[in-house]
Protein backbone atom coordinates (compact mmCIF):
# COMPACT_ATOMS: atom_id res chain seq x y z
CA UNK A 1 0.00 0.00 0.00
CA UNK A 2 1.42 3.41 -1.00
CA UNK A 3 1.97 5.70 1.82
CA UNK A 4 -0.66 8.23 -0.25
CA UNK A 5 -3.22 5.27 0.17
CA UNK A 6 -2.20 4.93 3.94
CA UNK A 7 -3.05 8.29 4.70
CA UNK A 8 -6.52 8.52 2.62
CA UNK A 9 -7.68 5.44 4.50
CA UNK A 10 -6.16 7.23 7.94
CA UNK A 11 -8.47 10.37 6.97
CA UNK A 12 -11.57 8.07 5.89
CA UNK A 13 -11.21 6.06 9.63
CA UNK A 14 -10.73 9.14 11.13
CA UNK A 15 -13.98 10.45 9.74
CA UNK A 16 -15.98 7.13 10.82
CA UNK A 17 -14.05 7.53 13.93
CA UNK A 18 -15.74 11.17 14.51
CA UNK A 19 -19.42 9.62 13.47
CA UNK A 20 -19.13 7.22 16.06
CA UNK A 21 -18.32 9.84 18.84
CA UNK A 22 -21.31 11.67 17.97
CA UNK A 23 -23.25 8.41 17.57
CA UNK A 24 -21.98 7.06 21.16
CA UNK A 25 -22.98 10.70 22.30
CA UNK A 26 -26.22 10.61 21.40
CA UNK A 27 -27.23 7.04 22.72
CA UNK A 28 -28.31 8.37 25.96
CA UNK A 29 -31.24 10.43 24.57
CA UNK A 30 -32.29 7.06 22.67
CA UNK A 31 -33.56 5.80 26.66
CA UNK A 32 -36.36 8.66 26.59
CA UNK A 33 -37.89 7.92 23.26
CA UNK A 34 -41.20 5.50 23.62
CA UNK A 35 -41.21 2.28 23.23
CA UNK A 36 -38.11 2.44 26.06
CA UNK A 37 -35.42 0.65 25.08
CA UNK A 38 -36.15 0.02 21.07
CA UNK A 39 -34.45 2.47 19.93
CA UNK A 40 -31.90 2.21 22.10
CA UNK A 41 -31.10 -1.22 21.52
CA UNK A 42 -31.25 -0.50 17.54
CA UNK A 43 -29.18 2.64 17.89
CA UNK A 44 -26.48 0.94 19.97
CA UNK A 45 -26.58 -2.05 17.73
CA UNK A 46 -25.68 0.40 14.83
CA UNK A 47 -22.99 1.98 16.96
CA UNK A 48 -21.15 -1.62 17.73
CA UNK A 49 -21.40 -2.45 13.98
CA UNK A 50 -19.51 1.12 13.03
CA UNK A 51 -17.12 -0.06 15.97
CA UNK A 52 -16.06 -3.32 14.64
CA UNK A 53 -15.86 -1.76 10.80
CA UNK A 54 -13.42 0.48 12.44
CA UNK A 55 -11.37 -2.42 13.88
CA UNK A 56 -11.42 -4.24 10.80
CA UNK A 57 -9.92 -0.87 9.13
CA UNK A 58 -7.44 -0.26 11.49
CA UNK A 59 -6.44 -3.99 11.63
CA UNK A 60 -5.83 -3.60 7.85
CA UNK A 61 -3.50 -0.86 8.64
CA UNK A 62 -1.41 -2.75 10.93
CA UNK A 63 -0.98 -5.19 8.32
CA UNK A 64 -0.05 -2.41 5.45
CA UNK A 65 2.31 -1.59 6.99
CA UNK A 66 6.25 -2.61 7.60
CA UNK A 67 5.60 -3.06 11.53
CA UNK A 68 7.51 -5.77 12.80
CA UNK A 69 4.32 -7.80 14.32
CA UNK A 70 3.05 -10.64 12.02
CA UNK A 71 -0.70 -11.06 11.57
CA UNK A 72 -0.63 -14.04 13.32
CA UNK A 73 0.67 -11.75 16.20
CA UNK A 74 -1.28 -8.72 15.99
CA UNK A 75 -4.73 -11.38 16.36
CA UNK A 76 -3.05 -13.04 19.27
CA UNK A 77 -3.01 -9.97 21.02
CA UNK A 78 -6.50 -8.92 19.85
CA UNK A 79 -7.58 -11.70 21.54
CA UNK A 80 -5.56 -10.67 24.51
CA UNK A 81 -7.25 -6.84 24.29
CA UNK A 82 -10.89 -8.95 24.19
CA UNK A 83 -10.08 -10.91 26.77
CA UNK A 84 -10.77 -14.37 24.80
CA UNK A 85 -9.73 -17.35 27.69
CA UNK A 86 -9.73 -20.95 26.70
CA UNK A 87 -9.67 -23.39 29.47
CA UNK A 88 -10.00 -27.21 29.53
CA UNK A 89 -11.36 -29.00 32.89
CA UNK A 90 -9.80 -32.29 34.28
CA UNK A 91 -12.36 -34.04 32.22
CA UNK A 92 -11.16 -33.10 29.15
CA UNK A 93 -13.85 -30.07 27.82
CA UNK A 94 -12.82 -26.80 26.83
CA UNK A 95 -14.46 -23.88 27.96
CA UNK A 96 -14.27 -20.37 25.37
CA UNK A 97 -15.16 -17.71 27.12
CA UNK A 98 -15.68 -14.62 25.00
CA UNK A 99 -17.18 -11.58 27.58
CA UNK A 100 -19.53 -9.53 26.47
CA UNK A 101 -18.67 -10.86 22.54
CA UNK A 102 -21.98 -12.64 21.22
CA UNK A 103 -21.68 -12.11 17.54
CA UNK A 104 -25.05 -12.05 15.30
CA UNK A 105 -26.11 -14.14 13.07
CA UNK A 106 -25.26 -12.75 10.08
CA UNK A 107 -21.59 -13.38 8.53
CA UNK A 108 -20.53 -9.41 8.78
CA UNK A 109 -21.14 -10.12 12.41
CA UNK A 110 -18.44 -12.49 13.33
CA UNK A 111 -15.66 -11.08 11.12
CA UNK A 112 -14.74 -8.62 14.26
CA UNK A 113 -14.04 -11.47 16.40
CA UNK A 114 -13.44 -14.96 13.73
CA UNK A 115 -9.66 -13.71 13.50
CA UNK A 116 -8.61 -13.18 17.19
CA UNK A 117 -10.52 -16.31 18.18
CA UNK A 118 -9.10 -18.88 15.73
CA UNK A 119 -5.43 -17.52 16.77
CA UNK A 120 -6.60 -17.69 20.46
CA UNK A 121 -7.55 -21.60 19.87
CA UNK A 122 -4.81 -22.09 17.52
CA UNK A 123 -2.19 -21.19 20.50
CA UNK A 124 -4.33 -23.14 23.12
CA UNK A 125 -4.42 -26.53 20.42
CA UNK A 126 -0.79 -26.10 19.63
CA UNK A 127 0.44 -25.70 23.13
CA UNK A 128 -1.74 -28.40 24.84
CA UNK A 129 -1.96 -30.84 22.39
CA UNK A 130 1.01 -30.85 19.96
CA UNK A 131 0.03 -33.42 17.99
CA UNK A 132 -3.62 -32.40 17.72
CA UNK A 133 -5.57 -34.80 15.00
CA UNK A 134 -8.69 -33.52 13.80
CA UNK A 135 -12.30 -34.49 15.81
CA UNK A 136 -14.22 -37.19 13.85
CA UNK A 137 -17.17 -36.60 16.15
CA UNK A 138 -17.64 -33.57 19.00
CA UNK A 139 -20.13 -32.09 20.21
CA UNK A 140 -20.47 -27.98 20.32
CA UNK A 141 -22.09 -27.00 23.70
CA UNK A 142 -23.18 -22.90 23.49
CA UNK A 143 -23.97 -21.18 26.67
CA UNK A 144 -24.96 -17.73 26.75
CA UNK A 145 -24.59 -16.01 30.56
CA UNK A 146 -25.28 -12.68 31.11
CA UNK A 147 -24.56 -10.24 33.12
CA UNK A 148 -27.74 -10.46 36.19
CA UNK A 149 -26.74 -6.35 36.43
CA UNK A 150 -28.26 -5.58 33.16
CA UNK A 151 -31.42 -7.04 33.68
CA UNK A 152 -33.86 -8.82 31.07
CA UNK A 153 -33.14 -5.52 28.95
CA UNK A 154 -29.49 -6.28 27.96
CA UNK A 155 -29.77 -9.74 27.04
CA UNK A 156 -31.76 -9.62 23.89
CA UNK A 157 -29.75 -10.51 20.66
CA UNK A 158 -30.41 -10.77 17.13
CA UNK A 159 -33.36 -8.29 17.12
């Protein structure tokens, strides 16, 4: 990437960067408007989307760049920042935890968190179980918890 294409992308993050402030701003007023709560919920939603655009943007930057930090690297410590923990018990399952991180549905939903995750489990598989072979049959258990503070109001995805 040419250093002029750098610093258009810089000024067009920065821009979306400046949106968001005013958008994060303005979510508070969103509480007083009737039915309480809707358009909260779809305002904030529209904020975290903007949010993890701008990640993905500034992740692309990082890897435009000459910076000394391989991608694999960078994700590792994105999954670090989101504090991503993988844990197995004594009987042998592994717990993801992924706070506050439920990704919709849709596919533009998990691209803010698919990278930093599969380097997260890629370090926990290659450090725990070096010669890893491929599942021929598992089971996927998904728990949601939420956080009891927030109520019934903040635990209401996919709307």
């Amino acid at each position: 990437m040419t250093k002029q294409e750098l610093q258009h992308n810089v000024t067009e993050i920065s821009k979306k960067l400046c949106r968001l402030e005013k958008d994060v701003v303005d979510l508070p007023t969103q509480l007083n408007v009737e039915p309480i709560g809707f358009n909260y919920s779809e305002q904030s939603q529209k904020v975290a989307l903007s949010s993890e655009y701008i990640t993905r943007r500034l992740r692309n930057l990082v890897y435009a760049t000459a910076y000394p930090i391989t991608h694999q690297e960078y994700l590792q410590n994105a999954a670090n920042a989101l504090y991503i923990s993988i844990l197995q018990d004594n009987d042998g399952i592994v717990e993801i935890i992924l706070p506050c991180l439920v990704p919709k549905r849709n596919k533009r939903g998990i691209r803010f968190i698919y990278g930093p995750l599969f380097e997260a489990l890629d370090a926990f598989v290659t450090s725990k179980f070096p010669h890893f072979t491929r599942f021929e049959k598992c089971a996927i258990c998904v728990t949601h918890m939420h956080n009891k503070t927030l109520g019934t109001w903040g635990r209401i995805r996919d709307l």
